[in-house]
C-alpha atoms as a PDB file:
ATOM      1  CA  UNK A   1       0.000   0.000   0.000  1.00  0.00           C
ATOM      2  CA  UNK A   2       0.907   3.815  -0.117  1.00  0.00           C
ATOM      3  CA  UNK A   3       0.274   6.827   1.178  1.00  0.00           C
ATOM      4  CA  UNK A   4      -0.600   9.650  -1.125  1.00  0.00           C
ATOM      5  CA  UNK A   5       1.437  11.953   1.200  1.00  0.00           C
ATOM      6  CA  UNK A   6       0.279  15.110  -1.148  1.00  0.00           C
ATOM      7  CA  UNK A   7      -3.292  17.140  -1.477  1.00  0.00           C
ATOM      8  CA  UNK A   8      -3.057  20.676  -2.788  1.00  0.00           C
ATOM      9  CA  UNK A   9      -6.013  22.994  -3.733  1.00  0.00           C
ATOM     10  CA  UNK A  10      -3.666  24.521  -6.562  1.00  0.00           C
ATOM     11  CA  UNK A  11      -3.344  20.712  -8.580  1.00  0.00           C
ATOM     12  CA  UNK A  12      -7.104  20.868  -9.307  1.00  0.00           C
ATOM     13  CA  UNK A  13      -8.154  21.642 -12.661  1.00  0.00           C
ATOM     14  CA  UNK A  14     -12.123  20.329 -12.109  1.00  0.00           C
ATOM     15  CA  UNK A  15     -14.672  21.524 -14.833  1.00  0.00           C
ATOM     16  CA  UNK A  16     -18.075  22.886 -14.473  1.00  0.00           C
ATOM     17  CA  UNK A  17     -19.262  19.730 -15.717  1.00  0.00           C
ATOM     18  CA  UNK A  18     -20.399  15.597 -14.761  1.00  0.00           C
ATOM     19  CA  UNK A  19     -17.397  13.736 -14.601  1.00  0.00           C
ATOM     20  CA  UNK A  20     -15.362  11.127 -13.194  1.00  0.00           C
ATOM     21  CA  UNK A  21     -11.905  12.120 -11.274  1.00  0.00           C
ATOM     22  CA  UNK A  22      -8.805   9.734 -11.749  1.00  0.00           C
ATOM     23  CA  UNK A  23      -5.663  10.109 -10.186  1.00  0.00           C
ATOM     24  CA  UNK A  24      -3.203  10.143 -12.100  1.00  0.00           C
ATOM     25  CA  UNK A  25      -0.003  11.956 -10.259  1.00  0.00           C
ATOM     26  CA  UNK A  26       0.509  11.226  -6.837  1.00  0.00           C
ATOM     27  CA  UNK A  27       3.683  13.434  -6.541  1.00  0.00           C
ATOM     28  CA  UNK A  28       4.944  12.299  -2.864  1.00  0.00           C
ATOM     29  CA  UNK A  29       3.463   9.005  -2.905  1.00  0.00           C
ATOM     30  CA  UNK A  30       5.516   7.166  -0.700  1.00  0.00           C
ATOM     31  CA  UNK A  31       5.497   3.317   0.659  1.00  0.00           C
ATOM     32  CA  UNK A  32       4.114   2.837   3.796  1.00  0.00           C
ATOM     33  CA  UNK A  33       7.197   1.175   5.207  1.00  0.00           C
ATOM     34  CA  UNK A  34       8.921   5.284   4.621  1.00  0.00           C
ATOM     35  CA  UNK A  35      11.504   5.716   7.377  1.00  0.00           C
ATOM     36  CA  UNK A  36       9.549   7.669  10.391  1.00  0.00           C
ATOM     37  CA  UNK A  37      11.403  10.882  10.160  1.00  0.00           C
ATOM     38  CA  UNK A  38      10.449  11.406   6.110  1.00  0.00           C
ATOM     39  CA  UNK A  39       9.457  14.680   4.879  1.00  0.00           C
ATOM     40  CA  UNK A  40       6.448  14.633   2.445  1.00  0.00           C
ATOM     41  CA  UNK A  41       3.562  17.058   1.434  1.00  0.00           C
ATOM     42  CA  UNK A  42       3.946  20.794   0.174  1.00  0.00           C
ATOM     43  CA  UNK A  43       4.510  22.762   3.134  1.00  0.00           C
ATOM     44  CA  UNK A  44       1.427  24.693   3.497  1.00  0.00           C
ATOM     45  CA  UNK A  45      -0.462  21.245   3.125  1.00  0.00           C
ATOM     46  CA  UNK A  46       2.221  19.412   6.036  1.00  0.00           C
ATOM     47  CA  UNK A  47       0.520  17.428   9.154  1.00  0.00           C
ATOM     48  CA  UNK A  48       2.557  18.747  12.431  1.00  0.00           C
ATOM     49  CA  UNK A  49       3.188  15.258  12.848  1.00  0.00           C
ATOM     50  CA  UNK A  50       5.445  15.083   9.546  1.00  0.00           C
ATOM     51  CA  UNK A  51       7.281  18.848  10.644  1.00  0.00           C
ATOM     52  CA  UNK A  52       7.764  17.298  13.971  1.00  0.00           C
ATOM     53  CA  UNK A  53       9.416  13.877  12.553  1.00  0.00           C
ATOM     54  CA  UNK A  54       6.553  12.093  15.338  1.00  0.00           C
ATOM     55  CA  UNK A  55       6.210   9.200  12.519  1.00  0.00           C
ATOM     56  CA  UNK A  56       2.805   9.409  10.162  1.00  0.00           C
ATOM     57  CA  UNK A  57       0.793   7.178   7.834  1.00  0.00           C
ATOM     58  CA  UNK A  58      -2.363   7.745   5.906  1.00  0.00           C
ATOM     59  CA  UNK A  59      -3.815  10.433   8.897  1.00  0.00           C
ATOM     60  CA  UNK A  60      -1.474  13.222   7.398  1.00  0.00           C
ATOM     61  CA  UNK A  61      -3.423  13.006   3.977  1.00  0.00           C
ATOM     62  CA  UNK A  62      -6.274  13.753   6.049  1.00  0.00           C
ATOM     63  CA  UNK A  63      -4.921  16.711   7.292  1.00  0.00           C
ATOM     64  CA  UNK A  64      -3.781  17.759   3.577  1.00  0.00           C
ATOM     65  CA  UNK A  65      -7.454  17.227   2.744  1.00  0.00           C
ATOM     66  CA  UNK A  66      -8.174  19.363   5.659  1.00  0.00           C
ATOM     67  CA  UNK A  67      -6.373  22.296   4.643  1.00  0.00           C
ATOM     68  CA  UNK A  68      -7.700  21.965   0.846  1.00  0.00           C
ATOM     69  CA  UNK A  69     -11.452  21.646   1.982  1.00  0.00           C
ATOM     70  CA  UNK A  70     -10.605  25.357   4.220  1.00  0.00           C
ATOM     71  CA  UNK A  71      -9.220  26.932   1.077  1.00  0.00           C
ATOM     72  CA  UNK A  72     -11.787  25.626  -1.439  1.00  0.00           C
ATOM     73  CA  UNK A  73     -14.360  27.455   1.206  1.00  0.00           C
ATOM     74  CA  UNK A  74     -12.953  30.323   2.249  1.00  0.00           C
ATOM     75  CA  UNK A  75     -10.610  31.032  -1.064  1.00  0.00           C
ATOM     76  CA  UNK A  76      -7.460  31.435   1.415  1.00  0.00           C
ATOM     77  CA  UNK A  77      -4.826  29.311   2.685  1.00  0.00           C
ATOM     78  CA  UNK A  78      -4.967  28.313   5.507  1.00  0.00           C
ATOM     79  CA  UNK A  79      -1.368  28.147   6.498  1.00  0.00           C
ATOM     80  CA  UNK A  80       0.786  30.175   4.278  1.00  0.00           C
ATOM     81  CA  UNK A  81       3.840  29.849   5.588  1.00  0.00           C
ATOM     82  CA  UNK A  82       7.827  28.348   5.074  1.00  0.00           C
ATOM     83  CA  UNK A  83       8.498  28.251   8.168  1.00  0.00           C
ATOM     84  CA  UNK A  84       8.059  25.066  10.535  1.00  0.00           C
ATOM     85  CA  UNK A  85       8.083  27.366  13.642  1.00  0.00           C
ATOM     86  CA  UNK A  86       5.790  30.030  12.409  1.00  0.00           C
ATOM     87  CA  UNK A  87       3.826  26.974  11.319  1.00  0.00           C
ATOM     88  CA  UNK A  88       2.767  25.316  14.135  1.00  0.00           C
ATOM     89  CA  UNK A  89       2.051  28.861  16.267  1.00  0.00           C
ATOM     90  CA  UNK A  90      -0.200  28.816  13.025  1.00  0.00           C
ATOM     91  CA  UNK A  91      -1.653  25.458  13.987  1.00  0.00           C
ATOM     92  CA  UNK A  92      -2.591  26.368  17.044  1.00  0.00           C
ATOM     93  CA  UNK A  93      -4.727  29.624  16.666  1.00  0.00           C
ATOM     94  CA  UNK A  94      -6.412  28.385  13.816  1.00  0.00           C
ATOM     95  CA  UNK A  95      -7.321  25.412  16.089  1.00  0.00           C
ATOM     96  CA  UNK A  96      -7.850  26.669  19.213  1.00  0.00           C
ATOM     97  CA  UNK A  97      -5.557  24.561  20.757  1.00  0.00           C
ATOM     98  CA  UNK A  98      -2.075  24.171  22.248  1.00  0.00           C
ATOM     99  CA  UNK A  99      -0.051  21.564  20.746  1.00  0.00           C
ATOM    100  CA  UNK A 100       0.227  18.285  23.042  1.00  0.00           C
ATOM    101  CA  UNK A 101       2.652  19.150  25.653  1.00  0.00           C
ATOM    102  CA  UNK A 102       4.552  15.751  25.473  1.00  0.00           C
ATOM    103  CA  UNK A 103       5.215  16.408  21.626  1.00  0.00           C
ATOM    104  CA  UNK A 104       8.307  19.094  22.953  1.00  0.00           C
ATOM    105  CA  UNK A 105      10.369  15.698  24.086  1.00  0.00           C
ATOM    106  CA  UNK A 106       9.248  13.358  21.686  1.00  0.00           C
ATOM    107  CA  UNK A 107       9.647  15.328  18.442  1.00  0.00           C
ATOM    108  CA  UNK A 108      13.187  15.290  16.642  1.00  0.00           C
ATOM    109  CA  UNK A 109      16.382  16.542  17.857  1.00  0.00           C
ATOM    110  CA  UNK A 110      16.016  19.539  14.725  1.00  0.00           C
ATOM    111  CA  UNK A 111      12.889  20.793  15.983  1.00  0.00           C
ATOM    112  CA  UNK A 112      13.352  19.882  19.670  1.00  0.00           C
ATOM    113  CA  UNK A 113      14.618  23.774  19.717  1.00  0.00           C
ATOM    114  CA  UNK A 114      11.282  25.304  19.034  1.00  0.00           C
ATOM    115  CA  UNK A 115       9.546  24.140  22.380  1.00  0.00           C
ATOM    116  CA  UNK A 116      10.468  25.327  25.984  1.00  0.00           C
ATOM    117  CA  UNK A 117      12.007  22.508  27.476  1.00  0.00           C
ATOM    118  CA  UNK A 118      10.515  23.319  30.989  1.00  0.00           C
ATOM    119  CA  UNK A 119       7.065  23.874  29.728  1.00  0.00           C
ATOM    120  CA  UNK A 120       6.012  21.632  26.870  1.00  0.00           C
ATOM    121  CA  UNK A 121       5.056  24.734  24.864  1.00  0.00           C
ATOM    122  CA  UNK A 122       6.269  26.423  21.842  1.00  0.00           C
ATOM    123  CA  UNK A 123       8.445  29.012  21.957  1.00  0.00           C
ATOM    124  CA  UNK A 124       7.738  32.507  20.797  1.00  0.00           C
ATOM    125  CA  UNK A 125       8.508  34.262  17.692  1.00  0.00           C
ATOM    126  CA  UNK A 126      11.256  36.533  17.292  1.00  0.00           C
ATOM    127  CA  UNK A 127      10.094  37.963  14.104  1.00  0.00           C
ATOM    128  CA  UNK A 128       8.133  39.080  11.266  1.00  0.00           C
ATOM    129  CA  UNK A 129       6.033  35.877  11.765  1.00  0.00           C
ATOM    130  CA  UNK A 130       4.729  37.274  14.821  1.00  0.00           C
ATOM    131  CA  UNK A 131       2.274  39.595  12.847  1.00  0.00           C
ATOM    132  CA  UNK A 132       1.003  36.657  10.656  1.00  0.00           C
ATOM    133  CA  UNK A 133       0.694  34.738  13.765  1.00  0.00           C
ATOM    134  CA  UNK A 134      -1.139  37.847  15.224  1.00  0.00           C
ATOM    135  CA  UNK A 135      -3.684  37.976  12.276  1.00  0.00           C
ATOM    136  CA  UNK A 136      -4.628  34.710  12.213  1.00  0.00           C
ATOM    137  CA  UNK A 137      -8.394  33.661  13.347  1.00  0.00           C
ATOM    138  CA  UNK A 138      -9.640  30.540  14.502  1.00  0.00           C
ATOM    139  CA  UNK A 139     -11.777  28.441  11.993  1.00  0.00           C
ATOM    140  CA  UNK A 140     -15.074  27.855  14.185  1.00  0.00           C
ATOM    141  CA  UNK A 141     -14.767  32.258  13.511  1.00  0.00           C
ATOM    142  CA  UNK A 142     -14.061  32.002   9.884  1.00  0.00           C
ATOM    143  CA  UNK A 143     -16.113  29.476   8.661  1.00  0.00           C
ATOM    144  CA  UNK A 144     -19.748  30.468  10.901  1.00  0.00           C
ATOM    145  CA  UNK A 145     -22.143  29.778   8.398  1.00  0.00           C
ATOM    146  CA  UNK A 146     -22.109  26.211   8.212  1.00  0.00           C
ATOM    147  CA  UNK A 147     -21.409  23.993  11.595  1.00  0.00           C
ATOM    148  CA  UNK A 148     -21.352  21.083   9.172  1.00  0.00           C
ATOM    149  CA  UNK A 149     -18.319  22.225   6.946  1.00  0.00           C
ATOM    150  CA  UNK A 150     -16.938  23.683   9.973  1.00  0.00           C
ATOM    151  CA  UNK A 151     -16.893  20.191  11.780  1.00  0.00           C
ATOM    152  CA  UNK A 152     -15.763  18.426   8.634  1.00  0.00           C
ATOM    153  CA  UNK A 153     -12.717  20.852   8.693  1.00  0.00           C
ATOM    154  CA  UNK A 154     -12.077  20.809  12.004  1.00  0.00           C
ATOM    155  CA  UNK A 155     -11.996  16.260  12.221  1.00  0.00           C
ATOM    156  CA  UNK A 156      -9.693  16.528   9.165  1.00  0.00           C
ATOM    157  CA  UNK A 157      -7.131  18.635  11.316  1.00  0.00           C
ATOM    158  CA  UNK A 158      -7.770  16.742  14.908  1.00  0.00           C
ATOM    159  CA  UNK A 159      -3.800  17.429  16.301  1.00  0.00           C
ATOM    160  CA  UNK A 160      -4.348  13.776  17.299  1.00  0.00           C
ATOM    161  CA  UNK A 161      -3.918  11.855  13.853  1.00  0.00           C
ATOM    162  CA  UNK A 162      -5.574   8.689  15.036  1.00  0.00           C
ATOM    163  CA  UNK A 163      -8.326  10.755  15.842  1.00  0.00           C
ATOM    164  CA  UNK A 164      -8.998  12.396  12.397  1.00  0.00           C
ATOM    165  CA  UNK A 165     -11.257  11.662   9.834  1.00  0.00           C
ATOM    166  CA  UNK A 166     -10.594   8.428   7.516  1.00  0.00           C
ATOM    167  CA  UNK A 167     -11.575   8.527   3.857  1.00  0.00           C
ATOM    168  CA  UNK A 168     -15.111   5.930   4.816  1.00  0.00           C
ATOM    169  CA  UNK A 169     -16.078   8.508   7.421  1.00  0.00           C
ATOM    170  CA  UNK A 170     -15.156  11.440   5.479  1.00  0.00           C
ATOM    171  CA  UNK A 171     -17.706  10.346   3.299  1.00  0.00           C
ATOM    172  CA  UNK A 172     -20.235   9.308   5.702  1.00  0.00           C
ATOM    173  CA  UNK A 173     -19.734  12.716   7.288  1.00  0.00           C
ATOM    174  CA  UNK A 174     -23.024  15.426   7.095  1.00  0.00           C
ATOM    175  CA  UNK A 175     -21.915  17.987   5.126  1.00  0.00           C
ATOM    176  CA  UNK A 176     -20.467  15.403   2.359  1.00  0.00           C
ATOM    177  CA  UNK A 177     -23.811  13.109   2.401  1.00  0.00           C
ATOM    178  CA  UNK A 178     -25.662  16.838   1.941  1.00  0.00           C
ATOM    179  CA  UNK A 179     -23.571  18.065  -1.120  1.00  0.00           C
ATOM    180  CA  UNK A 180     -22.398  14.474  -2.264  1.00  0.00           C
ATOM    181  CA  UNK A 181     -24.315  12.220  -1.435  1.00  0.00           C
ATOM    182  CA  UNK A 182     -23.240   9.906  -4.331  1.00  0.00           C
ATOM    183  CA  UNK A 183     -19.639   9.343  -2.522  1.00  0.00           C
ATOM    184  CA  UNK A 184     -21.408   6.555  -0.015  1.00  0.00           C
ATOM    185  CA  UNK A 185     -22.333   4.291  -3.376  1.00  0.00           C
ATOM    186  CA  UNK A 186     -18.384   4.083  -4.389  1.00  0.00           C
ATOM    187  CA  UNK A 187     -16.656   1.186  -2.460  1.00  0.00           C
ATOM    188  CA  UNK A 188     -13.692   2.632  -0.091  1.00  0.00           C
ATOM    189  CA  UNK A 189     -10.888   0.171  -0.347  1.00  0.00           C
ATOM    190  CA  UNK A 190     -10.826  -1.089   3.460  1.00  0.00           C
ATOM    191  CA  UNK A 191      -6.899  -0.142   4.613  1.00  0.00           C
ATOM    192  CA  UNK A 192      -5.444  -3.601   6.628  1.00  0.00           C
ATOM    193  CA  UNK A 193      -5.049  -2.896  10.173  1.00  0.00           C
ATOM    194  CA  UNK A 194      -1.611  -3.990  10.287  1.00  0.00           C
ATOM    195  CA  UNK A 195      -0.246  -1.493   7.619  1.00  0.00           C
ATOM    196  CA  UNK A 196      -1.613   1.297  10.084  1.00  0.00           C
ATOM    197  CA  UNK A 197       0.713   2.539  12.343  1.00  0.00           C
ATOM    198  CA  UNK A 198      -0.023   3.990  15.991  1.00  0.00           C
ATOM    199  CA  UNK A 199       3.020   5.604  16.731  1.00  0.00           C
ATOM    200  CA  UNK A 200       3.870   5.797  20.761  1.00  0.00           C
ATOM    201  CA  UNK A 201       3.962   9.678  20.723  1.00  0.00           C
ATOM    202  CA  UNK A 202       0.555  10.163  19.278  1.00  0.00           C
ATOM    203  CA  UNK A 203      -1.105   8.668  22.761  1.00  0.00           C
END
């Protein structure tokens, strides 16, 4: 099996028209046996997990989904950014949420630097970021119109990756049955348990 590893609102090229959607680059793809610490996805698209070298599997797609579903409603990115630091500040105002405290001694020794040792949380920024950081709003403000999208969003980017959205409840999921309701006749391939990885640090 592999894991797509790549979702990014700028690849579409849908038209206005009934039609069927094949896949036919899957740019990152990687195998699922990828050493833990791999780098996939375009950065704006990136799980925390894969910035943080935690270890990921098919729950970061999600997350890529996530952020493509926010940008195809709102018309903005949702985490325009280069930098891993300025990244995950972003992460957590748009969430709501701090990042799990435990993450600070589990994550790599190259980002190990961007949490306070003593505290579990992420250091500040020094610079320009701060104002992008600033400016951010949460989601549940942005998107107020529709508590369905809004909770599709917001179970595509659970911090937690075993806790996000797979692709069979993705498309079981309210707002998807409203607009789509076709997506619950196509078969989901059913993903083996064993070629799912829990990694320790997630828990």
């Amino acid at each position: 099996a592999a894991v797509a590893a790549e979702a990014a609102a700028g690849d579409r090229a849908i038209p206005d028209l009934p039609c069927r959607i094949r896949i036919c680059d899957l740019g990152t793809c990687r195998d699922e046996r990828h050493p833990p610490g791999a780098i996939v996805s375009t950065r704006p698209y990136r799980a925390p997990e894969v910035m943080l070298g935690l270890g990921w599997m098919y729950a970061a797609d999600a997350w890529s989904m996530g952020c493509v579903v926010y940008e195809i409603a709102t018309g903005r990115r949702l985490f325009d950014t280069r930098d891993t630091h300025a990244h995950l500040h972003l992460v957590e105002k748009t969430l709501g949420d701090p990042l799990p405290r435990h993450w600070a001694s589990s994550c790599s020794e190259k980002t190990r630097p961007l949490f306070d040792a003593d505290t579990g949380k992420l250091r500040p920024l020094i610079d320009s970021s701060i104002a992008r950081a600033g400016r951010a709003r949460p989601i549940v403000e942005v998107i107020d119109d529709d508590a369905d999208l809004r909770d599709l969003i917001l179970r595509l980017l659970h911090v937690d990756p075993a806790q996000r959205l797979d692709p069979r409840r993705m498309a079981a999921h309210p707002y998807v049955d409203r607009h789509y309701p076709e997506s619950l006749r196509h078969p989901v391939s059913e993903v083996r348990p064993e070629a799912v990885v829990c990694h320790p640090h997630w828990t």
